[in-house]
Protein backbone atom coordinates (compact mmCIF):
# COMPACT_ATOMS: atom_id res chain seq x y z
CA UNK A 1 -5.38 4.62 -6.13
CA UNK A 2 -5.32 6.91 -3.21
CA UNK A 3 -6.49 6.08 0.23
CA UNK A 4 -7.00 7.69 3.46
CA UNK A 5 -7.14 5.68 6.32
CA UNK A 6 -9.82 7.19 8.74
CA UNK A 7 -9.11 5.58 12.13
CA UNK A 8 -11.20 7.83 14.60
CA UNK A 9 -13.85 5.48 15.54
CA UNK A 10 -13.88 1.93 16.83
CA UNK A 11 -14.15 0.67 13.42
CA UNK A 12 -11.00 1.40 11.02
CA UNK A 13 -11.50 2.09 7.86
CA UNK A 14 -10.00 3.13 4.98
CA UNK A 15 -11.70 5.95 2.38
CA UNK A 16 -11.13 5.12 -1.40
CA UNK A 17 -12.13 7.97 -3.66
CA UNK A 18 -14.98 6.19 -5.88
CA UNK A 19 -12.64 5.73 -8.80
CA UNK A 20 -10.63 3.85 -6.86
CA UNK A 21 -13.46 1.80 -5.56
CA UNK A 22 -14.65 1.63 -8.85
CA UNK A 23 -11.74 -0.02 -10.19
CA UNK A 24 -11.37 -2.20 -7.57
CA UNK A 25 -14.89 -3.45 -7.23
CA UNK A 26 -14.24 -4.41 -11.20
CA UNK A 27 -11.93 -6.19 -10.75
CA UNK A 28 -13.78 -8.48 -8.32
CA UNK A 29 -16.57 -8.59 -10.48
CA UNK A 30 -14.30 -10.10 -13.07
CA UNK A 31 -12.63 -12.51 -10.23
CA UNK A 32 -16.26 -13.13 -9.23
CA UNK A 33 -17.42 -14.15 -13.07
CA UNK A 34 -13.98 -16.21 -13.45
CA UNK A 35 -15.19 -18.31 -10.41
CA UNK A 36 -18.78 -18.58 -11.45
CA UNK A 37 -17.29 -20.10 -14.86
CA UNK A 38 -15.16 -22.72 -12.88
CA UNK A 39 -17.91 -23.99 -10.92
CA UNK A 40 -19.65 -24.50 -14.61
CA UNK A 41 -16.90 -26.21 -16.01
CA UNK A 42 -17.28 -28.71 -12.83
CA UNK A 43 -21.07 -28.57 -12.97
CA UNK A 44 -20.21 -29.75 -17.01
CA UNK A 45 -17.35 -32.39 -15.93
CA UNK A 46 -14.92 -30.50 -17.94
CA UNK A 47 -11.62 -31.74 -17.97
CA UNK A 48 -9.17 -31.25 -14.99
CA UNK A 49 -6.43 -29.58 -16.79
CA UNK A 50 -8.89 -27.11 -17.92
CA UNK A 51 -10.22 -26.45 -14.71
CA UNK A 52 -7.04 -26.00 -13.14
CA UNK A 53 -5.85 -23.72 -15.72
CA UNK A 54 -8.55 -21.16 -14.63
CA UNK A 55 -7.75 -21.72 -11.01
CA UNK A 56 -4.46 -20.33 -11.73
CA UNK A 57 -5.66 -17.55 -13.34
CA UNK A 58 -8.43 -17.00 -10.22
CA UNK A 59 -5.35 -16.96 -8.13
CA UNK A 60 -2.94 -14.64 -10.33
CA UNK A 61 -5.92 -12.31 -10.10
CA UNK A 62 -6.61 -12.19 -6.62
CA UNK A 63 -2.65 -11.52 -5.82
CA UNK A 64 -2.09 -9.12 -8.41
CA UNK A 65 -5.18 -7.17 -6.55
CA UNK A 66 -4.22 -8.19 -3.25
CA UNK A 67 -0.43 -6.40 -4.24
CA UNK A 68 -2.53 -2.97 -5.42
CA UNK A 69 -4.39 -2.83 -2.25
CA UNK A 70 -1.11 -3.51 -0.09
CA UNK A 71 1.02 -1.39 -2.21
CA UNK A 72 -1.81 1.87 -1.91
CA UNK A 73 -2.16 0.81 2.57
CA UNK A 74 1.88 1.34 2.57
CA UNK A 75 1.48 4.50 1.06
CA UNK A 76 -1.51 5.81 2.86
CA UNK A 77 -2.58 4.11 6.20
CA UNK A 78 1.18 2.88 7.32
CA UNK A 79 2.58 6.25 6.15
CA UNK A 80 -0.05 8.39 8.28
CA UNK A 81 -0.07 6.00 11.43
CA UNK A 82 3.58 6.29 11.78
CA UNK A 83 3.56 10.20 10.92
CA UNK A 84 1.05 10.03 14.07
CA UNK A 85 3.37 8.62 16.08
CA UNK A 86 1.50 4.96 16.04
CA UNK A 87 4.58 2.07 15.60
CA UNK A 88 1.84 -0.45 16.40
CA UNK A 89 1.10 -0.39 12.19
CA UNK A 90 4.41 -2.10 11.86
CA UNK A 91 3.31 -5.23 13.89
CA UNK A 92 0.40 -5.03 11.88
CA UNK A 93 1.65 -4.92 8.57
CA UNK A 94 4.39 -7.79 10.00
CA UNK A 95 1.40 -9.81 9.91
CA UNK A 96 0.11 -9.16 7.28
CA UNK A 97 3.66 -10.20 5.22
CA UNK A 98 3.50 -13.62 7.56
CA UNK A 99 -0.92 -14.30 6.18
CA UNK A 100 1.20 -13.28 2.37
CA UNK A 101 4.09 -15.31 2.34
């Protein structure tokens, strides 16, 4: 996934070529459906094992998404702000290990 951070307005943001969106919109969807089915299984007073089970797997999904989307800022945004001359990214990303760990 490539991604250009375009920070010349008020409003950061960061282009994603529309594969990359693509992909990562999917992969919400799926996180989306996985959460819809939990709040079935507790609409059905499934067992709490089971429900638990696909919590974990709600959770694996959002971190292994959350590491692609860190992983692809490092090498885009970070890389470009401190190519610019802007150290500021590194209390930025600081926080963003501290809201991670």
């Amino acid at each position: 996934m490539e991604e250009h951070c375009n920070c010349n307005t008020n409003v950061r943001r960061t282009i994603r070529s529309e594969e990359d969106k693509r992909s990562i919109l999917n992969r919400l969807n799926r996180i989306a459906g996985q959460v819809n089915g939990i709040k079935r299984m507790v609409e059905e007073d499934r067992y709490c094992d089971d429900i638990l089970v696909q919590l974990a797997a709600v959770d694996a999904s959002v971190k292994s998404l959350s590491a692609v989307i860190l992983k692809n800022h490092l090498h885009s945004c970070v890389i470009r702000h401190i190519q610019e001359g802007d150290t500021a990214v590194l209390d930025e990303l600081v926080e963003l290990f501290k809201r991670f760990s």
